[in-house]
C-alpha atoms as a PDB file:
ATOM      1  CA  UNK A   1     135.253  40.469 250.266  1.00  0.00           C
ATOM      2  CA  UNK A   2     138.614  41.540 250.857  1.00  0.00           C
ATOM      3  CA  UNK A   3     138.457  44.650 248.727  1.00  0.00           C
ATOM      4  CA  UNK A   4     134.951  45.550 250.096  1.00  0.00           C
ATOM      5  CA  UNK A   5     136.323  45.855 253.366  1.00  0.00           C
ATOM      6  CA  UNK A   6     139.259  47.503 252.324  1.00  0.00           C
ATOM      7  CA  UNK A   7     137.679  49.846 250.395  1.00  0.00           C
ATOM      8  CA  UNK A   8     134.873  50.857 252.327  1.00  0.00           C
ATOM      9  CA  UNK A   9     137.375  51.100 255.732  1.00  0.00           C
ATOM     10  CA  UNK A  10     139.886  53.702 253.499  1.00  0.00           C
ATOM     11  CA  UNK A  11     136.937  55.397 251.851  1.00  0.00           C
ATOM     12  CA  UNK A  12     134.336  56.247 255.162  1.00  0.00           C
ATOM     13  CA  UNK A  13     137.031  57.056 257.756  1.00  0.00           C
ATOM     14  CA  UNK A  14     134.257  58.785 259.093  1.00  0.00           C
ATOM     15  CA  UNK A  15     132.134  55.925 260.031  1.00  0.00           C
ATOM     16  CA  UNK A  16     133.912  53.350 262.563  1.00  0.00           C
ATOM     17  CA  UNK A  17     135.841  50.249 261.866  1.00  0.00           C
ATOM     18  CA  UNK A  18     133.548  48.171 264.120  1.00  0.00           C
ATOM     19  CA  UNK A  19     130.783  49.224 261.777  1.00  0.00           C
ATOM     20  CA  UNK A  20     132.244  47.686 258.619  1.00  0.00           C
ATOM     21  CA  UNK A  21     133.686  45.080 260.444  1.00  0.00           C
ATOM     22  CA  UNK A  22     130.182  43.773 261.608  1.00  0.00           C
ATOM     23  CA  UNK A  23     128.738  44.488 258.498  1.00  0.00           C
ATOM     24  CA  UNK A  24     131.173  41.568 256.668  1.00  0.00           C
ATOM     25  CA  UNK A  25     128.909  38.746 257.097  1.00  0.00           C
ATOM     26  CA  UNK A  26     125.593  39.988 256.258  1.00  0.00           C
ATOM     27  CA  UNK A  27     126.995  41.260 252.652  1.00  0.00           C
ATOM     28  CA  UNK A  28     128.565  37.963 252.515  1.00  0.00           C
ATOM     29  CA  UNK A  29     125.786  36.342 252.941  1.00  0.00           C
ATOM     30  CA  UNK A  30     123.363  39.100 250.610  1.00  0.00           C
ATOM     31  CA  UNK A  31     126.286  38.813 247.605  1.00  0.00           C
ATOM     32  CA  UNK A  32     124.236  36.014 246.074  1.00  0.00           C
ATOM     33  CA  UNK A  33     121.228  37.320 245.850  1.00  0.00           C
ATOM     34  CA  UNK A  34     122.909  40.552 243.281  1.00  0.00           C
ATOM     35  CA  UNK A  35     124.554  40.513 239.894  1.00  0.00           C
ATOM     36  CA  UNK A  36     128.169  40.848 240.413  1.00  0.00           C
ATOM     37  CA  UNK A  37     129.923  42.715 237.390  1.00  0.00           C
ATOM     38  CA  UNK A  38     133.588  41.870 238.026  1.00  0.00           C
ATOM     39  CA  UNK A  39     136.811  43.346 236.681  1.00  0.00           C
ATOM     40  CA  UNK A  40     139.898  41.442 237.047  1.00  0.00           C
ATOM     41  CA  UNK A  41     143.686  41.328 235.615  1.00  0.00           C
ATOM     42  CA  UNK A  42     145.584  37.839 235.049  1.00  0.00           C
ATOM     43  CA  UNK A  43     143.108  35.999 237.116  1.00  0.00           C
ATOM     44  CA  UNK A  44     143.236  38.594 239.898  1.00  0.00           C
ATOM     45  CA  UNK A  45     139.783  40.619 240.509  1.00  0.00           C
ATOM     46  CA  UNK A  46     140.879  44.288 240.982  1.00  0.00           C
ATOM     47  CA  UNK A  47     136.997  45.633 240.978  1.00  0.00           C
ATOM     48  CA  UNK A  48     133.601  44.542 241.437  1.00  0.00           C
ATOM     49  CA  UNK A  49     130.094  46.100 241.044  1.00  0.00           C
ATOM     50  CA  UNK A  50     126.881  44.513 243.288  1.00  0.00           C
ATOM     51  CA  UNK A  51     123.637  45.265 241.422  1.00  0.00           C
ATOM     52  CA  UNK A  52     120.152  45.074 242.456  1.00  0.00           C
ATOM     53  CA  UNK A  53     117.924  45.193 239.794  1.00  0.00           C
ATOM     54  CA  UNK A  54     118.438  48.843 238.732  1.00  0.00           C
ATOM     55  CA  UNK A  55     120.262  49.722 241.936  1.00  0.00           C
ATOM     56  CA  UNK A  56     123.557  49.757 242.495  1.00  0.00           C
ATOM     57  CA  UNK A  57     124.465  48.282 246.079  1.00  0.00           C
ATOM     58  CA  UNK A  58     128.000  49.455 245.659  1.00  0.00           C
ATOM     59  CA  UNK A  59     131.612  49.715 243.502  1.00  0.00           C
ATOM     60  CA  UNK A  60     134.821  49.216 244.860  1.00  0.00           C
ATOM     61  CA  UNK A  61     138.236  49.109 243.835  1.00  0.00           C
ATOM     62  CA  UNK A  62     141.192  47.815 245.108  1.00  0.00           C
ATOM     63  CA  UNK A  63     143.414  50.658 246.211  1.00  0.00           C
ATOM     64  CA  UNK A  64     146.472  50.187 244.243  1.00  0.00           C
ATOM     65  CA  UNK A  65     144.210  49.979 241.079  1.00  0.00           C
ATOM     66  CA  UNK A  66     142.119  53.116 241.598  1.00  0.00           C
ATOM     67  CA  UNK A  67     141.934  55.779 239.096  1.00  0.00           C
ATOM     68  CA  UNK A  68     142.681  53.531 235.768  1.00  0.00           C
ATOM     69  CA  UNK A  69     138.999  53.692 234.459  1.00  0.00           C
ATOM     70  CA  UNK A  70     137.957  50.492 236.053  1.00  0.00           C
ATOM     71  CA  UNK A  71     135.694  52.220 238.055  1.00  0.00           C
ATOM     72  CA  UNK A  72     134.170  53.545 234.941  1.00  0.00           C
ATOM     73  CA  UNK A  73     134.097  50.681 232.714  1.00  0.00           C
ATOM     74  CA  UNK A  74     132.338  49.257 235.824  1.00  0.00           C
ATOM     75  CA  UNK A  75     129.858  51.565 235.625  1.00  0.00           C
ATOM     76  CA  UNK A  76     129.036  51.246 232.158  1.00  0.00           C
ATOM     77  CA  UNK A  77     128.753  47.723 231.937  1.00  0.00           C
ATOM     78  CA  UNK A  78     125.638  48.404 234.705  1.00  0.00           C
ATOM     79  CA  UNK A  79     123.970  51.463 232.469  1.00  0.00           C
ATOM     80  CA  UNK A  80     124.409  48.614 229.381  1.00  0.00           C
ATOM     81  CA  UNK A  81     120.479  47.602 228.834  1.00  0.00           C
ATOM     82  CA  UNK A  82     119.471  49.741 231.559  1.00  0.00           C
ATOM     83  CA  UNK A  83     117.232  52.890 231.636  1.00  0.00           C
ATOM     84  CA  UNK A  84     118.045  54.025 235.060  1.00  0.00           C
ATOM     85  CA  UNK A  85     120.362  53.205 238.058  1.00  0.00           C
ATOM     86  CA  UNK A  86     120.154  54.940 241.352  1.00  0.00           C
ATOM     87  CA  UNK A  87     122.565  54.307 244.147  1.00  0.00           C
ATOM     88  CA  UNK A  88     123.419  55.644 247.882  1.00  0.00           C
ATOM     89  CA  UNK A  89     126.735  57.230 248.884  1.00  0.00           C
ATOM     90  CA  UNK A  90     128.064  58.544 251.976  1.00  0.00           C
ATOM     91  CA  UNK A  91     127.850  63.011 251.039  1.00  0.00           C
ATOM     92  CA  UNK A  92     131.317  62.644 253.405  1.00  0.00           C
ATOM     93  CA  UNK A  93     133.005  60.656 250.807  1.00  0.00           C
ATOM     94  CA  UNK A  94     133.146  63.186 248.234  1.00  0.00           C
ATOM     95  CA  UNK A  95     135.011  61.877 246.249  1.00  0.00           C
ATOM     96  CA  UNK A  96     132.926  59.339 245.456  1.00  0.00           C
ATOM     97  CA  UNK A  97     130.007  61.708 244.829  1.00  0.00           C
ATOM     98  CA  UNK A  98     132.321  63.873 242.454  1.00  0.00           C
ATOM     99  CA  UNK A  99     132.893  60.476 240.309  1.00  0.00           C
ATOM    100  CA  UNK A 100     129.543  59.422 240.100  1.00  0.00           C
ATOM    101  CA  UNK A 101     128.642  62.732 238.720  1.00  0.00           C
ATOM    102  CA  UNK A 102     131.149  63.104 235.645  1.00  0.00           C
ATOM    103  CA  UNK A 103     129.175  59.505 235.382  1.00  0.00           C
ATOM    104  CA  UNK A 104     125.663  61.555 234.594  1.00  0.00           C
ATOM    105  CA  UNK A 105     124.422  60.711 238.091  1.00  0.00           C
ATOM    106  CA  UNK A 106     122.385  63.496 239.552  1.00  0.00           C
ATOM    107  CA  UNK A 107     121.176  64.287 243.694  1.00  0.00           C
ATOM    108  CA  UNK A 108     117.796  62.784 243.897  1.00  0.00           C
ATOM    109  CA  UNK A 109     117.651  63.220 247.683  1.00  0.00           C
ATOM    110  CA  UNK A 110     119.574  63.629 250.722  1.00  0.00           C
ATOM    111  CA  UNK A 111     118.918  61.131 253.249  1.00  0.00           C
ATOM    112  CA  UNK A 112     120.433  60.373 256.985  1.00  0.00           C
ATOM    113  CA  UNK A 113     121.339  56.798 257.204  1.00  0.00           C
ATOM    114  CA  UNK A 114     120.049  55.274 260.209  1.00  0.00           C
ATOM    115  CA  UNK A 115     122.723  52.670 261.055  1.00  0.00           C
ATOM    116  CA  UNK A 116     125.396  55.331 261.002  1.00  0.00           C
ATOM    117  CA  UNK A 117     123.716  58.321 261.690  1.00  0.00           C
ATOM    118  CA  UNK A 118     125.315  59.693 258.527  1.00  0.00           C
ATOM    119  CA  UNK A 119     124.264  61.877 255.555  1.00  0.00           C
ATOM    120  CA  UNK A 120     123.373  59.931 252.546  1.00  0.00           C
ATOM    121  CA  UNK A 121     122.824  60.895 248.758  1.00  0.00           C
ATOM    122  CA  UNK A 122     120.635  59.296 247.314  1.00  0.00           C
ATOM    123  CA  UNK A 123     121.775  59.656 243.300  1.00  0.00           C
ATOM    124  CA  UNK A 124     120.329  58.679 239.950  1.00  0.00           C
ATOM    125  CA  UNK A 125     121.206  58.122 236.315  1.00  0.00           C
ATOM    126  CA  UNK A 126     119.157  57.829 233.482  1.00  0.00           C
ATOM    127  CA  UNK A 127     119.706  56.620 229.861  1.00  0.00           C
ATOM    128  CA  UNK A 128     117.452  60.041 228.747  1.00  0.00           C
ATOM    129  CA  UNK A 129     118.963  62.404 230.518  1.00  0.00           C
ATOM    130  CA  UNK A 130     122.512  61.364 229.640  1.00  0.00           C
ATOM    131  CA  UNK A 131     121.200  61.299 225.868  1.00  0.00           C
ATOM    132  CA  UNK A 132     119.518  65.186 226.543  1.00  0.00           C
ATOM    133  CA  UNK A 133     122.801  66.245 227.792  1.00  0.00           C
ATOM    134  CA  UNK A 134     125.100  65.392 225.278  1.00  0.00           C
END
């Protein structure tokens, strides 16, 4: 939980502290009910992935060990056996957006988020179109 706060608090500096900070016990408490993918070094995780089905409820990566592929690998142990994935991600955090992208995600829709009042995008990948653009 450490890194999801973390994460999430360096990544949206647009969206409050207080928001993350009182969202910490209700993903505690949902983190059972998803597949965790989990990518860790000597013992210590350094990455996680929450899946829902074919959704992704979010990736995060400890700071120190962002941009070393984990992120990726991540990503394509989720698209292993699946057809399609779709996840939500802040349009602010563009750099998130940018990575999910070189991923073969695509903008299904733009939605505002009504807990934050934010702009949301709404992306998707599928196992045919990454096939159709290779």
């Amino acid at each position: 939980m450490k890194i999801w706060l973390e994460t999430n608090l360096a990544a949206h500096r647009f969206i409050p502290a207080e928001y993350w900070n009182g969202q910490y016990e209700a993903v505690k408490e949902a983190l059972p009910q998803a597949d965790i993918l989990i990518y860790e070094e000597e013992g210590t995780v350094l990455g996680f992935l929450g899946l829902q089905d074919s959704y992704i409820a979010g990736l995060f990566v400890e700071k120190a060990s962002q941009s070393r592929g984990i992120g990726r690998l991540l990503l394509e142990a989720a698209k292993s056996g699946r057809q399609e994935l779709t996840l939500h991600a802040y349009a602010e955090n563009t750099g998130a957006v940018r990575f999910y992208e070189r991923e073969g995600f695509q903008t299904a829709a733009f939605e505002k988020e009504e807990m934050t009042g934010c702009e949301g995008v709404l992306m998707r990948w599928t196992r045919e179109e990454e096939k159709n653009s290779l």
